[in-house]
Protein backbone atom coordinates (compact mmCIF):
# COMPACT_ATOMS: atom_id res chain seq x y z
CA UNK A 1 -57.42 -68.23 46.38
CA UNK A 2 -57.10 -65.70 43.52
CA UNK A 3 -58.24 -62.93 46.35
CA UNK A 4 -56.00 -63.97 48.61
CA UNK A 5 -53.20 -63.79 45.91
CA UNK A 6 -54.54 -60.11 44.65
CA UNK A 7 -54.53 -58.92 49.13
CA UNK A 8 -51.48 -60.17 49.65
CA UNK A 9 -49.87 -58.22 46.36
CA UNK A 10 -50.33 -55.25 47.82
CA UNK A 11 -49.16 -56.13 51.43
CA UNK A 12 -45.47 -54.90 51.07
CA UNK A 13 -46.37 -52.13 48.83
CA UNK A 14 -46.26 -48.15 49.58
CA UNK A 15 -49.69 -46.36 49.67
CA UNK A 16 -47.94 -43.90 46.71
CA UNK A 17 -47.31 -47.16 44.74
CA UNK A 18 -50.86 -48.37 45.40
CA UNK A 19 -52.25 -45.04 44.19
CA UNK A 20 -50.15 -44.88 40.81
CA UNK A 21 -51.26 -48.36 40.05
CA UNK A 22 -54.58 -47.50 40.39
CA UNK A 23 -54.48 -44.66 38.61
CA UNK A 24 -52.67 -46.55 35.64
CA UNK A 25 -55.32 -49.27 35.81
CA UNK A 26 -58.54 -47.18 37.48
CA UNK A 27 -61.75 -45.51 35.14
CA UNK A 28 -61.91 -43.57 37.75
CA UNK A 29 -58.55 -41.86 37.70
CA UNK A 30 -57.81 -42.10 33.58
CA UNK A 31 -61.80 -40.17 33.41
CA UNK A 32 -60.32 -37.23 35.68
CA UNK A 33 -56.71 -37.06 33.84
CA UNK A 34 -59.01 -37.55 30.50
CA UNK A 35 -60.93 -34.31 31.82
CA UNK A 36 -57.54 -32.79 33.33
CA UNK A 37 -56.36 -32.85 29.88
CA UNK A 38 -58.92 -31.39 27.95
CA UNK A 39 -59.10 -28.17 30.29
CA UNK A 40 -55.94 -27.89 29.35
CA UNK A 41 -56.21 -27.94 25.35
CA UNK A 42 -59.26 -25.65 26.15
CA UNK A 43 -57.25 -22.58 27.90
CA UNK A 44 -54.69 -22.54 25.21
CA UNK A 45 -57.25 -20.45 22.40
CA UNK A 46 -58.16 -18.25 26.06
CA UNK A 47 -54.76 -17.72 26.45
CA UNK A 48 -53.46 -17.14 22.88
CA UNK A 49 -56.62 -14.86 22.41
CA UNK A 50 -55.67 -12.87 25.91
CA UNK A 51 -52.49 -12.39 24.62
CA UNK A 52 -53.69 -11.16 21.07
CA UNK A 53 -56.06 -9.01 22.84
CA UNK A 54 -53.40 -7.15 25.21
CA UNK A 55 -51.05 -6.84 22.13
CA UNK A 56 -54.29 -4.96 19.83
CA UNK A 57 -54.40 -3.06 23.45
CA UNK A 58 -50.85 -2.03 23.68
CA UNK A 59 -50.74 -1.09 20.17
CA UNK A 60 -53.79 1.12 20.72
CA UNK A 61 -52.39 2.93 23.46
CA UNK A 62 -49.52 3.55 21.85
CA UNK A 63 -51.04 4.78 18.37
CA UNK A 64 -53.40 7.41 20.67
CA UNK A 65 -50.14 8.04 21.78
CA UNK A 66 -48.62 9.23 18.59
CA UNK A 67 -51.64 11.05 17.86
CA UNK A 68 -52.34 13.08 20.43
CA UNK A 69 -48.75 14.04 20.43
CA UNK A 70 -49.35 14.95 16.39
CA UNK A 71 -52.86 16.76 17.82
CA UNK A 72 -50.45 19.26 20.27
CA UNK A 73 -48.23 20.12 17.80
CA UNK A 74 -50.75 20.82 15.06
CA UNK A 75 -52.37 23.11 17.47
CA UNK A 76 -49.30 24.83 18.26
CA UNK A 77 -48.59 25.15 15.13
CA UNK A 78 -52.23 26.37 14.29
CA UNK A 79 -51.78 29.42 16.38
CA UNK A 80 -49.50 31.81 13.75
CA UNK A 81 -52.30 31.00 11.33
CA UNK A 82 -55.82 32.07 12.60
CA UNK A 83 -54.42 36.20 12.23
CA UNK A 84 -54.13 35.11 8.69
CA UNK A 85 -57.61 33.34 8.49
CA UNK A 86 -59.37 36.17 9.91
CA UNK A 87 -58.07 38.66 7.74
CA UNK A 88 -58.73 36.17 4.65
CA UNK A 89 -62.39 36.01 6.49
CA UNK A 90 -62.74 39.90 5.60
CA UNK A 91 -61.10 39.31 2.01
CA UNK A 92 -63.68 37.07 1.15
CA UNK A 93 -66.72 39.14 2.68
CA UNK A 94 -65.38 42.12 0.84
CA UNK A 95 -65.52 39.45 -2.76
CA UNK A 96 -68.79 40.35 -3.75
CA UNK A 97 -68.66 44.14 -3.17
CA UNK A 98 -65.32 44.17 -5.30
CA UNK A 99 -67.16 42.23 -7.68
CA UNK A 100 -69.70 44.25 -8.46
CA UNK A 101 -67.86 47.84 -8.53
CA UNK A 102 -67.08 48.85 -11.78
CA UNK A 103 -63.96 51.05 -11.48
CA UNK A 104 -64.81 54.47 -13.06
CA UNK A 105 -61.71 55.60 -14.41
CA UNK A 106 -61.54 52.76 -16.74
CA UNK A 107 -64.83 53.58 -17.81
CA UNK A 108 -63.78 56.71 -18.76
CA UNK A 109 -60.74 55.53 -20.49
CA UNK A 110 -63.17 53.22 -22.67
CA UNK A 111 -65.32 56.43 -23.95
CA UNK A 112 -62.39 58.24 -24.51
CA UNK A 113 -60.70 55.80 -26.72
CA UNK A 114 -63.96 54.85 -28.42
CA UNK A 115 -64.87 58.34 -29.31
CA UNK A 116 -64.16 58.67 -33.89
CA UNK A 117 -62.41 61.69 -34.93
CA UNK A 118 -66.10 63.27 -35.95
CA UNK A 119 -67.42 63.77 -32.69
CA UNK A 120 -67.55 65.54 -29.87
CA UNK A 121 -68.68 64.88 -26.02
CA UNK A 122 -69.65 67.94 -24.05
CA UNK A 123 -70.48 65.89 -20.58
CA UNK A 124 -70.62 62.39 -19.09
CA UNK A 125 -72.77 61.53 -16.83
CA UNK A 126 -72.56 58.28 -14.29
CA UNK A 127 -74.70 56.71 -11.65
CA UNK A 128 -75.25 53.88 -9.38
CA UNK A 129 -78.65 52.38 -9.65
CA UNK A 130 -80.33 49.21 -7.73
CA UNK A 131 -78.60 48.47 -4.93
CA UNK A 132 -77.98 45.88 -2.76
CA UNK A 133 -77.22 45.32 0.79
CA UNK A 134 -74.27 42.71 1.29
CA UNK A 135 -73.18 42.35 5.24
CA UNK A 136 -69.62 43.05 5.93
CA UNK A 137 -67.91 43.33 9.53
CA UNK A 138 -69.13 46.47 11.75
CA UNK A 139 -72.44 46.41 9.44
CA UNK A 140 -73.66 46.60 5.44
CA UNK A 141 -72.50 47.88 2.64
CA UNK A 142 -74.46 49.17 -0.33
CA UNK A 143 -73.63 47.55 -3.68
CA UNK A 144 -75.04 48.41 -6.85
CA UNK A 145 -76.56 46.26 -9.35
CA UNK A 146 -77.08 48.45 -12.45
CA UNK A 147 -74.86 51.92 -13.44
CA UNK A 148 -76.64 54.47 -15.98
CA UNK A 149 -74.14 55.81 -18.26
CA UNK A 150 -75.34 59.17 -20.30
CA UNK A 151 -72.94 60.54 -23.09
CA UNK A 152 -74.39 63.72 -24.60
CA UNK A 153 -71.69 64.98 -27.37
CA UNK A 154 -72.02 66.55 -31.26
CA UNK A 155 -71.64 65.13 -34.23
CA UNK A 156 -69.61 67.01 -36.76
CA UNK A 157 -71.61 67.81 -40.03
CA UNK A 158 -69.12 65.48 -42.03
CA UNK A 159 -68.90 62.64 -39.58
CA UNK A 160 -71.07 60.13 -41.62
CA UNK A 161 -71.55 57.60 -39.60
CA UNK A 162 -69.64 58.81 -36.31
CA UNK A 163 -72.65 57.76 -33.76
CA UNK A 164 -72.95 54.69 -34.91
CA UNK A 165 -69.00 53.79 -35.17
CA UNK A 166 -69.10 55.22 -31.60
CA UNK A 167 -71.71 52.94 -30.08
CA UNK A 168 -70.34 50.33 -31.77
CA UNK A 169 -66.62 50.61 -29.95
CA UNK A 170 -67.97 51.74 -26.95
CA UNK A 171 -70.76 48.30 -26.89
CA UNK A 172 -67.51 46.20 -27.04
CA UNK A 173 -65.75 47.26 -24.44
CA UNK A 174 -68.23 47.40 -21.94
CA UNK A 175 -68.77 44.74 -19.38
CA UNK A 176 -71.07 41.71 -20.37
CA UNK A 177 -74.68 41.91 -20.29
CA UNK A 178 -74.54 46.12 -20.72
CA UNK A 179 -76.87 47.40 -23.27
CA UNK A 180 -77.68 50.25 -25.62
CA UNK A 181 -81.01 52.05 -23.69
CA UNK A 182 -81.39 55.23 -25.39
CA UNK A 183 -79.88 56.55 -28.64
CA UNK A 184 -80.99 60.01 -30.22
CA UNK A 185 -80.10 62.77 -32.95
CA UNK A 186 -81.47 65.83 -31.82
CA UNK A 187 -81.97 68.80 -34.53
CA UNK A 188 -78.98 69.83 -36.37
CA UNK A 189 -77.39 73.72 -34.98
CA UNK A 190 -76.95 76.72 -36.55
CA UNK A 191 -73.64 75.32 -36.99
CA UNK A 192 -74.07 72.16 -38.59
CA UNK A 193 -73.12 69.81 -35.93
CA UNK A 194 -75.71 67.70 -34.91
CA UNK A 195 -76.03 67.06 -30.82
CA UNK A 196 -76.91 63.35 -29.95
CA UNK A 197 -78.12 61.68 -26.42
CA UNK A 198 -76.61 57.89 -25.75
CA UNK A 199 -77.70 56.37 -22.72
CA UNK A 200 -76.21 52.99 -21.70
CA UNK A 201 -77.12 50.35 -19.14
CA UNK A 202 -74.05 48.92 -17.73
CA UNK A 203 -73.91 45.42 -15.64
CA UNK A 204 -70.89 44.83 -13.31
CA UNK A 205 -69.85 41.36 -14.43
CA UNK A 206 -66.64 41.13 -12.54
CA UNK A 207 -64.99 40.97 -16.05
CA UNK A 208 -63.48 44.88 -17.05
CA UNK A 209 -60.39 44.11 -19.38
CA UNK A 210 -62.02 45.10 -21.98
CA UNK A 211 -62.62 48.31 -20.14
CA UNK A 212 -58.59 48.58 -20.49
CA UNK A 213 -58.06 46.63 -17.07
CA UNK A 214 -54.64 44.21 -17.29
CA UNK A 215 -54.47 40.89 -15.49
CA UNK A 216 -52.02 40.72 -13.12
CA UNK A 217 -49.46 38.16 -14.29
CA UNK A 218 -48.47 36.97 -10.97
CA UNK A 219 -50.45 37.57 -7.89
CA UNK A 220 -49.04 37.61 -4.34
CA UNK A 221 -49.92 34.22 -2.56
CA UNK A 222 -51.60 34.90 0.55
C-alpha cells in the first residue's frame, strides 16, 4: 500500500520535477554536485596563479622593453666616445716610457744650481744605459733603465770642502734610488786647482721635482 502511495506521487508530476527531487534526495546526484563543487574550489589557485603568472609575464616584457630601449641609446651615445678611448689607449701605452725618461734639461739645471762658488766644471757627460723594450703602436720603443752621469770640473785651491758640499746638493736633488759611483781628486796643477772625476748612477723614478720640475696645479681633464 505504501508503494502504491509512493507510484502514484509521482503520476501527475513533470519528468524536470522528478529529476530535482531526486537530485535533492539522491547519493547519487548530491556525490556528483559534491565532486562538481570541489573542481570548482580546485581551479580557483590555477586560475589566480595563471593570472599572477601572465602579470610577472607582462611586466617582463615590458621591463626588456625599457631596457633595450636604455641599451640603443647608450650605444648611440657610446659612439662620440671610442675616438677618445683610443687615443687614451696610446696615452696609457706611452705611461711607462714617460715614466722612465728623465728630462735632461732639468738635470742640468740641478748641477748647475748645486755647483759652490769654489768650483769649476769643464764638461758633463750623460748617457742612457740598460734598456728596455716596452711595445707601443706601429712597434717598440727603447726605454732606459739606468743614466750614467760624469761631472769632471776643478776645485779651486781655497775651496775647502767644495767636492763634498757639491755631491752633497747634487745627491739631493736627484731622483730616488740614484747613487754616488765614482768620486776622485786627481793631482793638484801647476795652478793650484785641483781637477776631480764624479760619476753618478741615476734611476728614473718618475719623481723629478726635486730636479726643479713644478707640479702642475690643475691638469686638463681628459
Amino acid at each position: 500500500m505504501a508503494a502504491e502511495q509512493y507510484r502514484m506521487r509521482y503520476l501527475f508530476v513533470s519528468p524536470e520535477k522528478i529529476s530535482q527531487d531526486q537530485y535533492r534526495h539522491g547519493p547519487i546526484f548530491r556525490l556528483a554536485g559534491m565532486l562538481l563543487l570541489f573542481g570548482i574550489v580546485l581551479q580557483v589557485p590555477l586560475i589566480y596563479s595563471g593570472v599572477f603568472s601572465w602579470k610577472q609575464f607582462h611586466d617582463r616584457v615590458a621591463e626588456q622593453s625599457l631596457l633595450r630601449t636604455e641599451l640603443g641609446e647608450l650605444q648611440k651615445a657610446d659612439i662620440p666616445l671610442k675616438e677618445t678611448r683610443q687615443k687614451l689607449a696610446q696615452i696609457r701605452q706611452w705611461e711607462p716610457i714617460l715614466y722612465n725618461r728623465i728630462p735632461i734639461s732639468s738635470l742640468l739645471n740641478a748641477v748647475q744650481i748645486s755647483i759652490p762658488q769654489n768650483a769649476v766644471l769643464d764638461s758633463i757627460s750623460i748617457e742612457a744605459e740598460q734598456f728596455d723594450h716596452l711595445p707601443v703602436r706601429g712597434g717598440t720603443y727603447r726605454v732606459p733603465r739606468d743614466y750614467r752621469l760624469v761631472l769632471q770640473g776643478l776645485e779651486k785651491p781655497s775651496g775647502g770642502e767644495a767636492l763634498q758640499v757639491f755631491c752633497d746638493a747634487l745627491q739631493k736633488r736627484l731622483p730616488t734610488g740614484s747613487e754616488l759611483i765614482r768620486s776622485e781628486r786627481l793631482e793638484q796643477r801647476s795652478d793650484g786647482n785641483v781637477p776631480f772625476l764624479l760619476q753618478y748612477s741615476v734611476k728614473p723614478s718618475g719623481n723629478y721635482y726635486g730636479l726643479g720640475l713644478k707640479k702642475i696645479a690643475e691638469p686638463d681633464n681628459l
